[in-house]
PDB file of N, CA and C in Angstrom:
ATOM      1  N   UNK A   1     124.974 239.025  30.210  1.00  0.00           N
ATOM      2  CA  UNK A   1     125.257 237.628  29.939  1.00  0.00           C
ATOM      3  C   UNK A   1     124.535 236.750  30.957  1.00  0.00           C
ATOM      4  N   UNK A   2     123.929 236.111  30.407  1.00  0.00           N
ATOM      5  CA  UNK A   2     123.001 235.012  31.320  1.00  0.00           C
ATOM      6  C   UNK A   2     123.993 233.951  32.150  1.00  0.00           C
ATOM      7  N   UNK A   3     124.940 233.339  31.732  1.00  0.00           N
ATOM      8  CA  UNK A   3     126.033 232.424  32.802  1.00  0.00           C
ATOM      9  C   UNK A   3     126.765 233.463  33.878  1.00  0.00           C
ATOM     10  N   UNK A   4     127.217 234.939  33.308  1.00  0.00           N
ATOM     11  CA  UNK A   4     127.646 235.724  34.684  1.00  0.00           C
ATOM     12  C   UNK A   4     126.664 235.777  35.718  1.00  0.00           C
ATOM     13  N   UNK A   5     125.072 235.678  35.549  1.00  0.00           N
ATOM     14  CA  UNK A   5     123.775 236.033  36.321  1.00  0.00           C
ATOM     15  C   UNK A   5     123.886 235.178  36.871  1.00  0.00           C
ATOM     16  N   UNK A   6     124.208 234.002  36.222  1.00  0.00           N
ATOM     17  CA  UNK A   6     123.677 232.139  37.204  1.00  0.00           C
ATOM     18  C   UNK A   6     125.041 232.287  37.988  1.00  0.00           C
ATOM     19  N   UNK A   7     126.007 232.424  37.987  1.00  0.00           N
ATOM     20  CA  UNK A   7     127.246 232.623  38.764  1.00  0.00           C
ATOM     21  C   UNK A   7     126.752 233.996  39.842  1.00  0.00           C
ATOM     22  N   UNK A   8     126.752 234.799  39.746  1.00  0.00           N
ATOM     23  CA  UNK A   8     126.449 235.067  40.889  1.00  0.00           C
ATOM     24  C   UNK A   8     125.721 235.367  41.296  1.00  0.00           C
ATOM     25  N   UNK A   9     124.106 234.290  41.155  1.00  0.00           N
ATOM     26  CA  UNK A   9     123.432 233.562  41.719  1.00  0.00           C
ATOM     27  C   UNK A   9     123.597 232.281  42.648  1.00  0.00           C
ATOM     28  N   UNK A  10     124.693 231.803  42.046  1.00  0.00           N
ATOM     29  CA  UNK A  10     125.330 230.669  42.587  1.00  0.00           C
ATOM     30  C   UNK A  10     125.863 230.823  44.404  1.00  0.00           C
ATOM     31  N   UNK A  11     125.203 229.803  44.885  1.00  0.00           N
ATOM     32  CA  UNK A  11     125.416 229.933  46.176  1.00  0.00           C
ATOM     33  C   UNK A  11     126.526 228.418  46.848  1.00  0.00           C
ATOM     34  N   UNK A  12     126.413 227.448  45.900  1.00  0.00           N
ATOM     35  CA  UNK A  12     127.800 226.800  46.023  1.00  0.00           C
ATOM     36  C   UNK A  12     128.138 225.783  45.114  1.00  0.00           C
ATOM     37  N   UNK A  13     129.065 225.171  45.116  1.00  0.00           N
ATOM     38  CA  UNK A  13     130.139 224.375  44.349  1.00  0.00           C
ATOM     39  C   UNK A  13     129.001 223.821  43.515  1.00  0.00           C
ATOM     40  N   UNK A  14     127.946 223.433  43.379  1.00  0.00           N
ATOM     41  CA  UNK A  14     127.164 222.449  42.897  1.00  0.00           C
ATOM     42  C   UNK A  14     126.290 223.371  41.423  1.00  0.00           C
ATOM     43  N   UNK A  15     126.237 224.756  42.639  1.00  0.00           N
ATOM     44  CA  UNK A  15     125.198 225.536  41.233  1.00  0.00           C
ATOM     45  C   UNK A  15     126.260 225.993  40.091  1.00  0.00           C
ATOM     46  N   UNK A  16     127.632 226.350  40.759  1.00  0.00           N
ATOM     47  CA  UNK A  16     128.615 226.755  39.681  1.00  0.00           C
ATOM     48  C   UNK A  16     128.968 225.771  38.706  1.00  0.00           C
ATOM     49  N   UNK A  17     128.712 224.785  39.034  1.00  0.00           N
ATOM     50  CA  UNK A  17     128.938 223.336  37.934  1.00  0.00           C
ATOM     51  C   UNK A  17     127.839 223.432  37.513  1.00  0.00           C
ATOM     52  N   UNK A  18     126.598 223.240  37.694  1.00  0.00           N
ATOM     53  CA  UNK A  18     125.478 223.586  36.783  1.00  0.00           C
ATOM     54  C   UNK A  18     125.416 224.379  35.728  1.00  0.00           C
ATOM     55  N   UNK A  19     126.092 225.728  36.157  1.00  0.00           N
ATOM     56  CA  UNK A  19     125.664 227.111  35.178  1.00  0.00           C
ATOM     57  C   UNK A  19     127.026 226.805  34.382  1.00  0.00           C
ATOM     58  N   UNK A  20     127.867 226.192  34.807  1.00  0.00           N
ATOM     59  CA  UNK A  20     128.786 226.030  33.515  1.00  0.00           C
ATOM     60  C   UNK A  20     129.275 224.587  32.369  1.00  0.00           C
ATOM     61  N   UNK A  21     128.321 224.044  33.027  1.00  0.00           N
ATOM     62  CA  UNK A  21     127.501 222.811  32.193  1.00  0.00           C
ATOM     63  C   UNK A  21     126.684 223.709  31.394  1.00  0.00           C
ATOM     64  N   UNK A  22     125.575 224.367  31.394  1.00  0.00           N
ATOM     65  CA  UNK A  22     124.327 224.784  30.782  1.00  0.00           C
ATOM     66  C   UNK A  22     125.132 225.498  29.772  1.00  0.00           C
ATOM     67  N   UNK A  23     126.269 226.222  29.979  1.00  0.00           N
ATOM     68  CA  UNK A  23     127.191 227.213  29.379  1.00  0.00           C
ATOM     69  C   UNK A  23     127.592 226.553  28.254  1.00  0.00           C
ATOM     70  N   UNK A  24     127.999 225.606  28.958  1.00  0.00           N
ATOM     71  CA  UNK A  24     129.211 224.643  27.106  1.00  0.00           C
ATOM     72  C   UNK A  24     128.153 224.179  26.800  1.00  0.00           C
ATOM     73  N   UNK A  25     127.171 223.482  26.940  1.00  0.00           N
ATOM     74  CA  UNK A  25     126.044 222.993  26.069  1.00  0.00           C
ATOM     75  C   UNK A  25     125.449 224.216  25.238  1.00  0.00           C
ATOM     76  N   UNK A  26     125.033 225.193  25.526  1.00  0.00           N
ATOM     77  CA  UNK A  26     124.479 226.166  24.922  1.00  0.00           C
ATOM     78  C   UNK A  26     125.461 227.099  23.642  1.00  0.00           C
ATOM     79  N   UNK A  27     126.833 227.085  24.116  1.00  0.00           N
ATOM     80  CA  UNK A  27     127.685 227.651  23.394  1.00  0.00           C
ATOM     81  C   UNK A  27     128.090 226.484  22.320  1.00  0.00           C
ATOM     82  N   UNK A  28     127.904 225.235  23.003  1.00  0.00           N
ATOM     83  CA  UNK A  28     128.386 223.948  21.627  1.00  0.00           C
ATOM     84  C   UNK A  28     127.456 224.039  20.326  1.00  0.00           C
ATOM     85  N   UNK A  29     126.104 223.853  20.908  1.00  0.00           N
ATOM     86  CA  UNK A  29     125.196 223.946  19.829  1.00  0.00           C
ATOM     87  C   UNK A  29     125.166 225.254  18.946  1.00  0.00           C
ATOM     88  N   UNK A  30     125.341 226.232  19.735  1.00  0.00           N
ATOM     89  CA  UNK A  30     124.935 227.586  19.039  1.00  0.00           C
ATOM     90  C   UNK A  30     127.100 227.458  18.043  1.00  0.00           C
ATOM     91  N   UNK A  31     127.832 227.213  18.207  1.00  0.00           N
ATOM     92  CA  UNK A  31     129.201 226.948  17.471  1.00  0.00           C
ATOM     93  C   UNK A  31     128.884 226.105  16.255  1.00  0.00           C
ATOM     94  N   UNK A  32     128.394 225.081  16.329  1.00  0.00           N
ATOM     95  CA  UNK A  32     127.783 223.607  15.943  1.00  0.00           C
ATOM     96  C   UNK A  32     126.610 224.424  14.945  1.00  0.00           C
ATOM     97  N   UNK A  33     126.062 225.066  15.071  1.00  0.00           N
ATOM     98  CA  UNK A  33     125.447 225.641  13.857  1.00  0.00           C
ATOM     99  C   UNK A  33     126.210 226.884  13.281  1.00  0.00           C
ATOM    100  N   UNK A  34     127.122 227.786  13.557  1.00  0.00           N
ATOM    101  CA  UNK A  34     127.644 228.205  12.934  1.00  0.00           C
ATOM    102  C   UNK A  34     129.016 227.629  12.032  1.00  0.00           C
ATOM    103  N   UNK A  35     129.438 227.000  12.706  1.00  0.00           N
ATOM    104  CA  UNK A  35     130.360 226.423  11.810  1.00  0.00           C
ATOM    105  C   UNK A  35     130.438 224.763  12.171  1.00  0.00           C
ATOM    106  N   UNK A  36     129.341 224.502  11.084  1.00  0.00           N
ATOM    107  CA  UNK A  36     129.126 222.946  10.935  1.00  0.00           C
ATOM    108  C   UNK A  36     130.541 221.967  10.851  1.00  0.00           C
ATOM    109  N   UNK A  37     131.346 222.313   9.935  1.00  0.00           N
ATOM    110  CA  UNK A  37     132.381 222.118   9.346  1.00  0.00           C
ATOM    111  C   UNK A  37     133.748 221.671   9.994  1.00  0.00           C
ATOM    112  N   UNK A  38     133.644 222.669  11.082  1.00  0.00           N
ATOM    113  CA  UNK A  38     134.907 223.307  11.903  1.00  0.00           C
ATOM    114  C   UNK A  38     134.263 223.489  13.391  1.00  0.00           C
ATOM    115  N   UNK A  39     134.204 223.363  13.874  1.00  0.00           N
ATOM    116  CA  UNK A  39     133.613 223.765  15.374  1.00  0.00           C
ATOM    117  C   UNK A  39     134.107 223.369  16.605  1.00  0.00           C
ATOM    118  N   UNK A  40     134.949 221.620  16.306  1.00  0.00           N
ATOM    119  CA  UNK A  40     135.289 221.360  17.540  1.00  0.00           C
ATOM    120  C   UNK A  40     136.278 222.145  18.092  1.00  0.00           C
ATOM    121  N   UNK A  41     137.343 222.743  17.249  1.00  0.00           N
ATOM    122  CA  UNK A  41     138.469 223.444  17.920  1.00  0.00           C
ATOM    123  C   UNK A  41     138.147 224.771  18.788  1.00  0.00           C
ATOM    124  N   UNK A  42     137.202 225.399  18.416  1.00  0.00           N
ATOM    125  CA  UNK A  42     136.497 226.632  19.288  1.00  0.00           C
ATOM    126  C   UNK A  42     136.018 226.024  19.816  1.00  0.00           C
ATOM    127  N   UNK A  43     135.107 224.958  19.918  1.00  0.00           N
ATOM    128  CA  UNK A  43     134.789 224.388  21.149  1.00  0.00           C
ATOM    129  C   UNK A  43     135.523 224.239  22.438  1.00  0.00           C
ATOM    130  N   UNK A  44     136.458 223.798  21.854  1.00  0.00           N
ATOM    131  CA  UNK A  44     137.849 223.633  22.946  1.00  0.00           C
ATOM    132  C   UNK A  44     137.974 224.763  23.454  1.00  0.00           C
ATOM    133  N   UNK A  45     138.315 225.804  22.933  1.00  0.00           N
ATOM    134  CA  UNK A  45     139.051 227.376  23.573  1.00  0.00           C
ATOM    135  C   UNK A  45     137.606 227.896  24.111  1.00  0.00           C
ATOM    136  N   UNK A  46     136.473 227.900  23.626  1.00  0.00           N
ATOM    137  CA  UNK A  46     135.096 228.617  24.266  1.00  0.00           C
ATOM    138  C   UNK A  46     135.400 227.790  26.008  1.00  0.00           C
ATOM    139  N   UNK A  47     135.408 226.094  26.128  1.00  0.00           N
ATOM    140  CA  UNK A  47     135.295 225.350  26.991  1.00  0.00           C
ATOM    141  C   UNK A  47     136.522 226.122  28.118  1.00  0.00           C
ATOM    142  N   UNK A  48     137.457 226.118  27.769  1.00  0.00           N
ATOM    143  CA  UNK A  48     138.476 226.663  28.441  1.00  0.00           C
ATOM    144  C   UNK A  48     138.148 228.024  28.994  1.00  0.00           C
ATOM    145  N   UNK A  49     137.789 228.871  28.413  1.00  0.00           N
ATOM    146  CA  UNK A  49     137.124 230.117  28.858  1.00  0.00           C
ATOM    147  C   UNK A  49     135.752 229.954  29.788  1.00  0.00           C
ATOM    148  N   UNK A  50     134.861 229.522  29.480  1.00  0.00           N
ATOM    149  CA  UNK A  50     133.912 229.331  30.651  1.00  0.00           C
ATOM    150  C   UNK A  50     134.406 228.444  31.963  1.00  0.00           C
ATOM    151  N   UNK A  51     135.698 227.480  31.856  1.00  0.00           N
ATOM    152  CA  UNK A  51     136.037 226.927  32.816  1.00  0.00           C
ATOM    153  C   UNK A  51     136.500 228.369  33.771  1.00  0.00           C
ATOM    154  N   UNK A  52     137.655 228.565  33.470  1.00  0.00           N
ATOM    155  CA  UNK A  52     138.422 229.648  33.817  1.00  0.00           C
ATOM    156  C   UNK A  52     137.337 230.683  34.693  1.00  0.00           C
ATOM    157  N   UNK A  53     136.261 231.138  33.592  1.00  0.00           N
ATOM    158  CA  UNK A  53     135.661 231.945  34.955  1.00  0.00           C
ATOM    159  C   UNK A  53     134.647 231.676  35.784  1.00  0.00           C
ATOM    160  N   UNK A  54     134.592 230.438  35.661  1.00  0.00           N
ATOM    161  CA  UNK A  54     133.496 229.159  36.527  1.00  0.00           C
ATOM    162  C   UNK A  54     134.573 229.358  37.483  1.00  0.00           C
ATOM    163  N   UNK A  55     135.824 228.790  37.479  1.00  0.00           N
ATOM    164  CA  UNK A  55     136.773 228.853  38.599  1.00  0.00           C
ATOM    165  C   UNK A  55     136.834 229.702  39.603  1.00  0.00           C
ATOM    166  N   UNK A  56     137.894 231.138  38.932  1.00  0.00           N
ATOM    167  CA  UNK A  56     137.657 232.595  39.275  1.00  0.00           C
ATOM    168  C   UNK A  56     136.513 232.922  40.069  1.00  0.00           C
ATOM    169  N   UNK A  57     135.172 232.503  40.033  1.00  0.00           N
ATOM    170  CA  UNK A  57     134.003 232.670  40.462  1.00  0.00           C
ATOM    171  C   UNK A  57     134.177 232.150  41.751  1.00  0.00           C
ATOM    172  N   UNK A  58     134.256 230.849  41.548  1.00  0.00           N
ATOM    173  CA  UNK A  58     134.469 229.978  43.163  1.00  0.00           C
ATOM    174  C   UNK A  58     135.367 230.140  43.886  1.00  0.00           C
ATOM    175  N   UNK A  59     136.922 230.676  43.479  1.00  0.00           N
ATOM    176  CA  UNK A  59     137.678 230.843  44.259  1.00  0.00           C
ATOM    177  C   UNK A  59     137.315 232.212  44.975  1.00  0.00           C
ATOM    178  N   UNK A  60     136.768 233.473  44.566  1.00  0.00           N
ATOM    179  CA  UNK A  60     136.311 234.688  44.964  1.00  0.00           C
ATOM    180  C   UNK A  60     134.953 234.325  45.994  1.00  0.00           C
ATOM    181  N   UNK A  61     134.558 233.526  45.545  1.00  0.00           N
ATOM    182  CA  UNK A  61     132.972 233.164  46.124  1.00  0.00           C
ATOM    183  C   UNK A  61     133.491 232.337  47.450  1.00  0.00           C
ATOM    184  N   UNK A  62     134.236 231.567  47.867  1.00  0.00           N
ATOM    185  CA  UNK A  62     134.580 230.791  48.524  1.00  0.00           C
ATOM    186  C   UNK A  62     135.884 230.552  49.512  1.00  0.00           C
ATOM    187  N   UNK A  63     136.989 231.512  48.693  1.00  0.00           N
ATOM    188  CA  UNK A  63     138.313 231.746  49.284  1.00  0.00           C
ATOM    189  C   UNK A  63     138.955 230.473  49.097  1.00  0.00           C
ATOM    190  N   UNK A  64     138.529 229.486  48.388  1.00  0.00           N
ATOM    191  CA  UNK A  64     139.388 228.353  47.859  1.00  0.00           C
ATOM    192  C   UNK A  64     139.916 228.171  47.004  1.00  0.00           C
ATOM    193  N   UNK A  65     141.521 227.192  46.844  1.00  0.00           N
ATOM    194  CA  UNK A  65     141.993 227.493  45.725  1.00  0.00           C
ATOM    195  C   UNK A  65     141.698 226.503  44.691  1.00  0.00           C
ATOM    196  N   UNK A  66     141.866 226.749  43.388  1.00  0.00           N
ATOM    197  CA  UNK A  66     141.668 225.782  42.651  1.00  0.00           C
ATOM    198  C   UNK A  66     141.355 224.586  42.381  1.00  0.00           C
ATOM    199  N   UNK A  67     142.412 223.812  43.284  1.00  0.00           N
ATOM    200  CA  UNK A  67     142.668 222.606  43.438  1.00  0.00           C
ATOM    201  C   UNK A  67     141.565 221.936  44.214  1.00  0.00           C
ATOM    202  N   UNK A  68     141.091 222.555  45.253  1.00  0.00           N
ATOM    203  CA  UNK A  68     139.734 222.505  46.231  1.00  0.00           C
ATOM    204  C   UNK A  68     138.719 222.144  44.939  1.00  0.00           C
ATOM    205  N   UNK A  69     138.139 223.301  44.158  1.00  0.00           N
ATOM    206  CA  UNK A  69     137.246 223.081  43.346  1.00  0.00           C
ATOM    207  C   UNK A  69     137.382 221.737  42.618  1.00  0.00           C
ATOM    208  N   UNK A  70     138.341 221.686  41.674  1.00  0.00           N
ATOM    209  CA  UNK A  70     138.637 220.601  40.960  1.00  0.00           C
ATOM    210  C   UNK A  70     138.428 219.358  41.637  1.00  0.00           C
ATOM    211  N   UNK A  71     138.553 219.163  43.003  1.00  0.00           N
ATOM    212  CA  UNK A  71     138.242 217.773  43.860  1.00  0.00           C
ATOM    213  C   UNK A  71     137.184 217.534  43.975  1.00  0.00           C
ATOM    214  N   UNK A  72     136.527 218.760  44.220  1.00  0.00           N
ATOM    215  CA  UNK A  72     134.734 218.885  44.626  1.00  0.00           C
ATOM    216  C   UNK A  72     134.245 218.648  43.143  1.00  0.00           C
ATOM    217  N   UNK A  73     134.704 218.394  42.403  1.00  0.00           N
ATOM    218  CA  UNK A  73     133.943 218.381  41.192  1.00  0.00           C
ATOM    219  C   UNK A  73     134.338 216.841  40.665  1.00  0.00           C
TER     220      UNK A  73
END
């Protein structure tokens, strides 16, 4: 998976927001053509899932908790 590579590539708070920006954009469009129709609601739950291990990432990467990230962002 190419966003696990950019994550831990990621050397701080700034690149992990990058690679999981690039993430929901890439997963919106590629949803957005499969289901023209219907898409925003997987959008939602895909978004939630790349958050989650955008997080996970930084808190392991960094020893900070959550709440840290979420400010820095």
């Amino acid at each position: 998976m190419f966003y696990k590579e950019e994550l831990k590539n990621a050397h701080n708070i700034l690149e992990i927001q990058h690679a999981y920006e690039r993430e929901c954009q890439r997963r919106f469009l590629s949803l957005k053509k499969l289901f023209p129709d219907n898409y925003k609601r997987t959008v939602i739950l895909e978004h939630l899932t790349i958050w989650i291990i955008a997080e996970k990432y930084a808190i392991s990467l960094f020893g900070n908790s959550d709440r840290y990230w979420i400010l820095q962002k």
